[in-house]
N, C-alpha and C. Protein backbone atom coordinates (compact mmCIF):
# COMPACT_ATOMS: atom_id res chain seq x y z
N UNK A 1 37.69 -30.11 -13.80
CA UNK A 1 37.11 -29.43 -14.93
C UNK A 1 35.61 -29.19 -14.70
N UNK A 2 34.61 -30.22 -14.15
CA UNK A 2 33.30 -30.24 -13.69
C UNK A 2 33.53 -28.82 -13.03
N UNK A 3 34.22 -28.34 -11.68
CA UNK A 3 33.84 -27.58 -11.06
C UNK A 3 33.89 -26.42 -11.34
N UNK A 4 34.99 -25.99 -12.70
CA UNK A 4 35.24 -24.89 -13.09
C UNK A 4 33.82 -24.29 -13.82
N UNK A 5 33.17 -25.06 -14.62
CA UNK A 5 32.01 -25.50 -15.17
C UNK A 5 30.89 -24.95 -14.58
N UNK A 6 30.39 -25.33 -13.23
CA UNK A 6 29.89 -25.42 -12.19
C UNK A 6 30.04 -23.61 -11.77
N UNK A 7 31.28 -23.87 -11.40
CA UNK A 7 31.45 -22.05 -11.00
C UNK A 7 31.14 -21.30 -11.76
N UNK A 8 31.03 -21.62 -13.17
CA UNK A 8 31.05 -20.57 -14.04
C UNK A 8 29.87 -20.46 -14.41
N UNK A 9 28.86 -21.36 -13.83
CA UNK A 9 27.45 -21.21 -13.96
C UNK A 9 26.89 -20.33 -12.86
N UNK A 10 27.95 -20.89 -12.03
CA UNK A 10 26.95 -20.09 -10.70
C UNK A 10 27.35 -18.74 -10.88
N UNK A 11 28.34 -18.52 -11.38
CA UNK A 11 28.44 -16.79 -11.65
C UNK A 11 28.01 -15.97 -12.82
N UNK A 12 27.56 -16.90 -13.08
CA UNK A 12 26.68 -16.44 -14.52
C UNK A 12 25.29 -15.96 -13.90
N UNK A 13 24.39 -17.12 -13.19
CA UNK A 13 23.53 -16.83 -12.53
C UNK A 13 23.23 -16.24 -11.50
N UNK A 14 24.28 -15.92 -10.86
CA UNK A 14 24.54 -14.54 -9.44
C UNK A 14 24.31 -13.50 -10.56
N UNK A 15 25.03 -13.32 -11.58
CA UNK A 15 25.41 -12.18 -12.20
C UNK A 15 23.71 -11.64 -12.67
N UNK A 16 23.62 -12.65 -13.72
CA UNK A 16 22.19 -12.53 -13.75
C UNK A 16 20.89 -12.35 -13.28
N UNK A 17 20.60 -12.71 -11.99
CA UNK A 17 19.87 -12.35 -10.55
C UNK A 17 20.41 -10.94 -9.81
N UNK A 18 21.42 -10.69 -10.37
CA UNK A 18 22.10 -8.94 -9.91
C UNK A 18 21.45 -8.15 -10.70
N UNK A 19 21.76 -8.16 -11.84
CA UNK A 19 21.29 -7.50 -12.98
C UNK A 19 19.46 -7.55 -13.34
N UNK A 20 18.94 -8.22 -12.99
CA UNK A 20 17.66 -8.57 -13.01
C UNK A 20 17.00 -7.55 -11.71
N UNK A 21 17.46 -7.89 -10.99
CA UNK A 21 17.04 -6.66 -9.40
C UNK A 21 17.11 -5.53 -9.75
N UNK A 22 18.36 -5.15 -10.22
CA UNK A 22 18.62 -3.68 -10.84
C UNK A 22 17.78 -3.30 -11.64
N UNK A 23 17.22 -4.06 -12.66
CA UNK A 23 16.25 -3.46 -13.44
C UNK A 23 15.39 -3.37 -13.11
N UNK A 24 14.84 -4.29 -11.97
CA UNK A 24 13.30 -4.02 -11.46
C UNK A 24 13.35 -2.81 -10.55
N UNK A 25 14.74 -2.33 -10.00
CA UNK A 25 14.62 -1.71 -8.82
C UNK A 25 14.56 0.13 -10.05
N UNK A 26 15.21 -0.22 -10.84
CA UNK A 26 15.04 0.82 -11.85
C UNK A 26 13.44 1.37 -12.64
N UNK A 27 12.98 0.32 -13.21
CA UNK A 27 11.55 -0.27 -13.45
C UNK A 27 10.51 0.52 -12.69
N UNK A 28 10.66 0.21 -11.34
CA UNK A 28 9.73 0.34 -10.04
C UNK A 28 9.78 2.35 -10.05
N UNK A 29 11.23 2.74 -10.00
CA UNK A 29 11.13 3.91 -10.12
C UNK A 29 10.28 4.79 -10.97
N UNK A 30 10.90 3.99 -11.90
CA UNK A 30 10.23 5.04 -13.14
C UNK A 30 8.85 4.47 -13.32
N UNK A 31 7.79 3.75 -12.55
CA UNK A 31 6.35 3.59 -12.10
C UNK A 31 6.44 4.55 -11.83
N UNK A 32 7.24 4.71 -10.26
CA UNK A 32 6.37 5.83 -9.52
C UNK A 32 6.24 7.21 -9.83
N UNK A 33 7.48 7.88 -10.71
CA UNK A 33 7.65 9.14 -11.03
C UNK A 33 6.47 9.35 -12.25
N UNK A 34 5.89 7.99 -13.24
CA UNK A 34 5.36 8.28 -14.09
C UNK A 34 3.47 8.70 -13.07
N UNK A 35 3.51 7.67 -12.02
CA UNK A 35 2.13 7.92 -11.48
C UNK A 35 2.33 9.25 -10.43
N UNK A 36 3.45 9.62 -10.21
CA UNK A 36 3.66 10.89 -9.54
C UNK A 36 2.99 12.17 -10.49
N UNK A 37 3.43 12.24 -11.51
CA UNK A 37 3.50 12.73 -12.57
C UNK A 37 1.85 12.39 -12.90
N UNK A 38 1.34 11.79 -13.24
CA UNK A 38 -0.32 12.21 -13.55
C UNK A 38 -1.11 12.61 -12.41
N UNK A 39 -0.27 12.55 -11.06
CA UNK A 39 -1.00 13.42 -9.81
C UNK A 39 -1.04 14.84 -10.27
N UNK A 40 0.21 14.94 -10.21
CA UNK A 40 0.56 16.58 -10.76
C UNK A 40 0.06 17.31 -11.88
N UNK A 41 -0.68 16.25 -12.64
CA UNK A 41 -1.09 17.15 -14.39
C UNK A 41 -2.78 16.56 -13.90
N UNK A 42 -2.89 16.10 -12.96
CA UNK A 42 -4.61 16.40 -12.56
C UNK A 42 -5.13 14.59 -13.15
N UNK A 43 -4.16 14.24 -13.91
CA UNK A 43 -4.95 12.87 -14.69
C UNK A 43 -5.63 12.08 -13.59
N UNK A 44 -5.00 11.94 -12.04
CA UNK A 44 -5.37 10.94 -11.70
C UNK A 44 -5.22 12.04 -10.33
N UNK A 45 -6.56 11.78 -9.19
CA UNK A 45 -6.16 12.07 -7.62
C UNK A 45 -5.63 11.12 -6.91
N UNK A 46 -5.01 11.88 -6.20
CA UNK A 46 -4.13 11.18 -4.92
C UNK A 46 -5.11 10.65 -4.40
N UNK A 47 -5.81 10.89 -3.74
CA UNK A 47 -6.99 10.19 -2.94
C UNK A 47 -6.76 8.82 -3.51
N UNK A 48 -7.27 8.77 -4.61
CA UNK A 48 -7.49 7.53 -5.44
C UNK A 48 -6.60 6.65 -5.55
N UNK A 49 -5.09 7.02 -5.60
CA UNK A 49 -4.08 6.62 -5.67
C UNK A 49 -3.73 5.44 -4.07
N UNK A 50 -3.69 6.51 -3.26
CA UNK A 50 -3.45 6.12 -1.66
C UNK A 50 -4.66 5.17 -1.60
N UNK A 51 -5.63 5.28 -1.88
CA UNK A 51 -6.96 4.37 -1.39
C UNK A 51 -6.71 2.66 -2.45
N UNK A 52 -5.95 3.17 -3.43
CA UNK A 52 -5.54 1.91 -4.21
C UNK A 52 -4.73 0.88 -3.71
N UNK A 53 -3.50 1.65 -2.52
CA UNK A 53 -2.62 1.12 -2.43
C UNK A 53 -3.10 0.27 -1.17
N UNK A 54 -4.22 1.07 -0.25
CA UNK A 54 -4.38 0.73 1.22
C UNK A 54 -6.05 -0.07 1.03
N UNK A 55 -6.28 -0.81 -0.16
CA UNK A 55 -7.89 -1.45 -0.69
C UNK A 55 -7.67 -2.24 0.33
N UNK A 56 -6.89 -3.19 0.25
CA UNK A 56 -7.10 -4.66 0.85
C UNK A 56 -6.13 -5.14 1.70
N UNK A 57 -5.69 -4.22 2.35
CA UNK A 57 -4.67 -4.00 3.65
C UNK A 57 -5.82 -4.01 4.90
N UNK A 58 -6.08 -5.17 5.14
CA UNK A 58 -6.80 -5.04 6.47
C UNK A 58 -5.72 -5.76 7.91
N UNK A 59 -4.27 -5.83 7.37
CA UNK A 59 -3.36 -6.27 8.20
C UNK A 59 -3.62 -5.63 9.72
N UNK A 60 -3.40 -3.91 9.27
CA UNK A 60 -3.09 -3.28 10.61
C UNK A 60 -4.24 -3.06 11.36
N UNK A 61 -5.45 -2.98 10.63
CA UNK A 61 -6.86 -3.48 11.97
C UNK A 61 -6.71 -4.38 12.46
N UNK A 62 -6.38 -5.61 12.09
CA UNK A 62 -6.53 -6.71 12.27
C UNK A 62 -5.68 -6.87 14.10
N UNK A 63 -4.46 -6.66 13.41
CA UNK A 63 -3.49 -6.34 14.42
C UNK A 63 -3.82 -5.50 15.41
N UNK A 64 -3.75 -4.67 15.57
CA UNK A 64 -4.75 -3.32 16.17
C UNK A 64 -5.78 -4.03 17.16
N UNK A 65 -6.93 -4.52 16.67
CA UNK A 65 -7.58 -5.05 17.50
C UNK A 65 -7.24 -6.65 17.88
N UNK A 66 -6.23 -6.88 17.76
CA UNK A 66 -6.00 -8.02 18.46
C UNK A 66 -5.11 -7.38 20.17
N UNK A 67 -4.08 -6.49 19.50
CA UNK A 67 -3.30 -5.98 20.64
C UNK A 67 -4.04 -4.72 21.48
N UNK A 68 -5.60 -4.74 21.23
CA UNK A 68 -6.45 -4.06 22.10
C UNK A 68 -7.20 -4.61 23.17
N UNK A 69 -7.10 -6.21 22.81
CA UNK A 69 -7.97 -6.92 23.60
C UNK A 69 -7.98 -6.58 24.89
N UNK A 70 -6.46 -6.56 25.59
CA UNK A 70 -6.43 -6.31 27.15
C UNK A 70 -6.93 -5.43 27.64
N UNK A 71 -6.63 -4.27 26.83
CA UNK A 71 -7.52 -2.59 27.02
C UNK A 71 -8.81 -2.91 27.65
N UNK A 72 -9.03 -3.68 26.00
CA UNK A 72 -10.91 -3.35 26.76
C UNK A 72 -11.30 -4.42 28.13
N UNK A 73 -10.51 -5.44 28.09
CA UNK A 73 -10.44 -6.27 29.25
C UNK A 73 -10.20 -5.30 30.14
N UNK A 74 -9.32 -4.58 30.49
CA UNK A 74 -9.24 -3.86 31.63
C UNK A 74 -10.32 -2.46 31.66
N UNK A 75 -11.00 -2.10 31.00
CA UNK A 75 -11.46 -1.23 31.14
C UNK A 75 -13.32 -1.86 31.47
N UNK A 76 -13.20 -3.05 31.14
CA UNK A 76 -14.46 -3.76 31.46
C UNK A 76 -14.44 -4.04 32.90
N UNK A 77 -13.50 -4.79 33.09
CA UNK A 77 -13.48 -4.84 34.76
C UNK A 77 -13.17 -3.82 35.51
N UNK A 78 -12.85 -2.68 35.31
CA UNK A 78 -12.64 -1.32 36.21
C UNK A 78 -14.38 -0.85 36.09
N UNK A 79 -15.23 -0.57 34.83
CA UNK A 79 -16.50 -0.08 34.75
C UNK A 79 -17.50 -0.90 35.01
N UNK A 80 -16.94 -2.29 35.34
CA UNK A 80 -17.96 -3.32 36.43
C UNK A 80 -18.21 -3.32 37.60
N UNK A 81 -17.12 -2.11 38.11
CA UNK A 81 -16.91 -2.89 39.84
C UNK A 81 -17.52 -3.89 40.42
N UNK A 82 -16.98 -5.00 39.63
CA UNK A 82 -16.69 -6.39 40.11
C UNK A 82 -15.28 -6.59 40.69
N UNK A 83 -15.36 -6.98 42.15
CA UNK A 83 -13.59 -7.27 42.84
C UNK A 83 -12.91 -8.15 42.30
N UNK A 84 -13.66 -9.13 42.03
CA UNK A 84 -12.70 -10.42 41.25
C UNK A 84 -12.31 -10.49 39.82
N UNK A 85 -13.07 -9.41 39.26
CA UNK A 85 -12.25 -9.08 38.13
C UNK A 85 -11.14 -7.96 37.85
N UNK A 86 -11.36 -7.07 39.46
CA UNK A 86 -9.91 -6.44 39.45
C UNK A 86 -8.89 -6.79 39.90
N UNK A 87 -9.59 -7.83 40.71
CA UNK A 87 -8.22 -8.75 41.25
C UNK A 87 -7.35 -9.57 40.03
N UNK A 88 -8.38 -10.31 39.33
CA UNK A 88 -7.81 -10.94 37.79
C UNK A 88 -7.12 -10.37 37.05
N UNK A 89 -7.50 -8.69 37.02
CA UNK A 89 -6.70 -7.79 35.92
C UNK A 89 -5.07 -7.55 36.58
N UNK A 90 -5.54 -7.21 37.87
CA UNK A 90 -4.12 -6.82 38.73
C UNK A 90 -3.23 -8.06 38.37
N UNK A 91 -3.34 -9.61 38.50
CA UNK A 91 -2.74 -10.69 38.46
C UNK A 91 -2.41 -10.77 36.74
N UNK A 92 -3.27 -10.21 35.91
CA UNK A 92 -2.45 -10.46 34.55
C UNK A 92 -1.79 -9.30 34.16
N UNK A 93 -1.56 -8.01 35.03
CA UNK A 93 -0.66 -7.04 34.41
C UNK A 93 0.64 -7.44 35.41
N UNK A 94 0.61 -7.99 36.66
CA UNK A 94 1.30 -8.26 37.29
C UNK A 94 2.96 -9.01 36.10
N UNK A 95 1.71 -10.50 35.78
CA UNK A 95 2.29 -11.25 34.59
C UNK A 95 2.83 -10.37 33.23
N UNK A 96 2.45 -9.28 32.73
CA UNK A 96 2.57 -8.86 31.83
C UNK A 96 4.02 -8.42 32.24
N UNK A 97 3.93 -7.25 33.22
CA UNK A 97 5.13 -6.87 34.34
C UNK A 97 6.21 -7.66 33.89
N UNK A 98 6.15 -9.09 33.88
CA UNK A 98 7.03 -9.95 34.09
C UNK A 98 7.56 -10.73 32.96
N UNK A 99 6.62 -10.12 31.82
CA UNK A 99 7.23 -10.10 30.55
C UNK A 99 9.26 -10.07 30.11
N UNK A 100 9.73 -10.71 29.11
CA UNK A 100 11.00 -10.61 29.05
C UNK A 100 10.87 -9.40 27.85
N UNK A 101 11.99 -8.94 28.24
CA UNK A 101 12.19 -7.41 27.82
C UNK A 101 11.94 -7.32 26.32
N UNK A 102 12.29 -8.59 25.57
CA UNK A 102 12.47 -8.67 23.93
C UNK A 102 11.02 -8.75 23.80
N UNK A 103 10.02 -9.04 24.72
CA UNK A 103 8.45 -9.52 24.34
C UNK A 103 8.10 -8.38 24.64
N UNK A 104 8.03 -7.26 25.08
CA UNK A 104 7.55 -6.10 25.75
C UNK A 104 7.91 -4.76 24.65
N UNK A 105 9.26 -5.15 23.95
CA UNK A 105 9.69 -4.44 22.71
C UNK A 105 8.58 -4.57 21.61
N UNK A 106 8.45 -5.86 21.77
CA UNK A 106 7.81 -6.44 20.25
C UNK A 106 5.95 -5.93 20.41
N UNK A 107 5.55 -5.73 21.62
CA UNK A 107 4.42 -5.59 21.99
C UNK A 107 4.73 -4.19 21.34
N UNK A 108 5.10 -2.86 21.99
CA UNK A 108 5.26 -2.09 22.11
C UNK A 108 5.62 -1.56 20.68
N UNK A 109 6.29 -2.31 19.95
CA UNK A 109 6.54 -2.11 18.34
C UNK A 109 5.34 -2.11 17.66
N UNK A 110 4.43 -3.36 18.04
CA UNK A 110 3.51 -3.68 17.45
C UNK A 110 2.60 -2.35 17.05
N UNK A 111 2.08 -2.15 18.70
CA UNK A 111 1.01 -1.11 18.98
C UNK A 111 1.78 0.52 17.76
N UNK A 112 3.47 0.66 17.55
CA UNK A 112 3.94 1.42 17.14
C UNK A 112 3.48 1.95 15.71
N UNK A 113 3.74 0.42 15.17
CA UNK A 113 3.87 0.42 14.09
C UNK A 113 2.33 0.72 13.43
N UNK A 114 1.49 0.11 14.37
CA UNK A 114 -0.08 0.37 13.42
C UNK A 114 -0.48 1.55 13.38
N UNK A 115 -0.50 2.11 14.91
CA UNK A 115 -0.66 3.27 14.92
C UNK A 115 0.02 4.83 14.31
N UNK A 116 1.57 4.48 13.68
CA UNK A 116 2.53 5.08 13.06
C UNK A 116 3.03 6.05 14.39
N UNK A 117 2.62 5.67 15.56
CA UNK A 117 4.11 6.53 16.51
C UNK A 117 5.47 6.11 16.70
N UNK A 118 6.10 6.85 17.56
CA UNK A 118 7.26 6.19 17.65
C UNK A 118 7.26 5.75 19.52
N UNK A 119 7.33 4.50 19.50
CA UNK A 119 7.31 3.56 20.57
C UNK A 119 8.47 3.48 21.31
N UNK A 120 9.48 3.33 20.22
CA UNK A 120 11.08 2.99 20.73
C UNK A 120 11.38 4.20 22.02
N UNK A 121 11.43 5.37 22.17
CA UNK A 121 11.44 6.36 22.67
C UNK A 121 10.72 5.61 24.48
N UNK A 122 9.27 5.62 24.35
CA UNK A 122 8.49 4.96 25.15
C UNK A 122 9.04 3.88 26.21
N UNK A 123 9.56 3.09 24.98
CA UNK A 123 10.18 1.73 25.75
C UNK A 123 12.08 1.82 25.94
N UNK A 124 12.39 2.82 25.44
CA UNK A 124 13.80 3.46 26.33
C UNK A 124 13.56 3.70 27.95
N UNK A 125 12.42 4.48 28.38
CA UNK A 125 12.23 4.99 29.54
C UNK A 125 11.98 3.81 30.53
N UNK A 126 12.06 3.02 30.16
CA UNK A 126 11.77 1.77 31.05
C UNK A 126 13.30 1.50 31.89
């Protein structure tokens, strides 16, 4: 008898956590069509809008210049002509080379995704 009890809670509360999503996912819509909608009647610019959404998104710089580091590493030791630092660069692309294929995706996603190209294409040709 406990478990029937039990079940009938938990499907009460599935049910309820269903129905709750739905409305937010409903909710969320009718945000956007209403702020769509004062683009279009002049109340509010887009500019303003997009610059709202992207204030405090400093994710994809962040990222960005982390997965630039090697760049400028390699482009420092090529405009040094210093030998031992092209020898160093050759030995860590060598290593890079030797990357496993799932780490070379994820690199390659990375750089994709900040920049908004499409990478996947890129890393097919391999």
């Amino acid at each position: 008898m406990m478990w029937l009890s039990l079940a009938k809670l938990a499907l009460r509360t599935g049910s309820e956590v269903y129905k709750n999503r739905k409305e937010t996912k409903v909710l969320q819509s009718i945000a956007e069509r209403k702020q769509m909608q004062r683009v279009i009647d002049g109340e509010i610019e887009m500019v303003n809008t997009v610059k709202t959404h992207q204030a405090n998104d400093l994710k994809d710089e962040i990222v960005l210049i982390i997965i630039s580091i090697p760049l400028l590493v390699c482009a420092w030791g090529i405009f040094s002509n210093d030998a031992d630092i092209i020898i160093k660069l050759d030995a860590f692309f060598d290593q890079v080379n030797k990357f496993p294929l799932w780490l070379q995706g994820l690199i390659i996603g990375g750089y994709s995704s900040v920049l908004g190209i499409k990478g996947v294409s890129a890393f097919k040709k391999k």
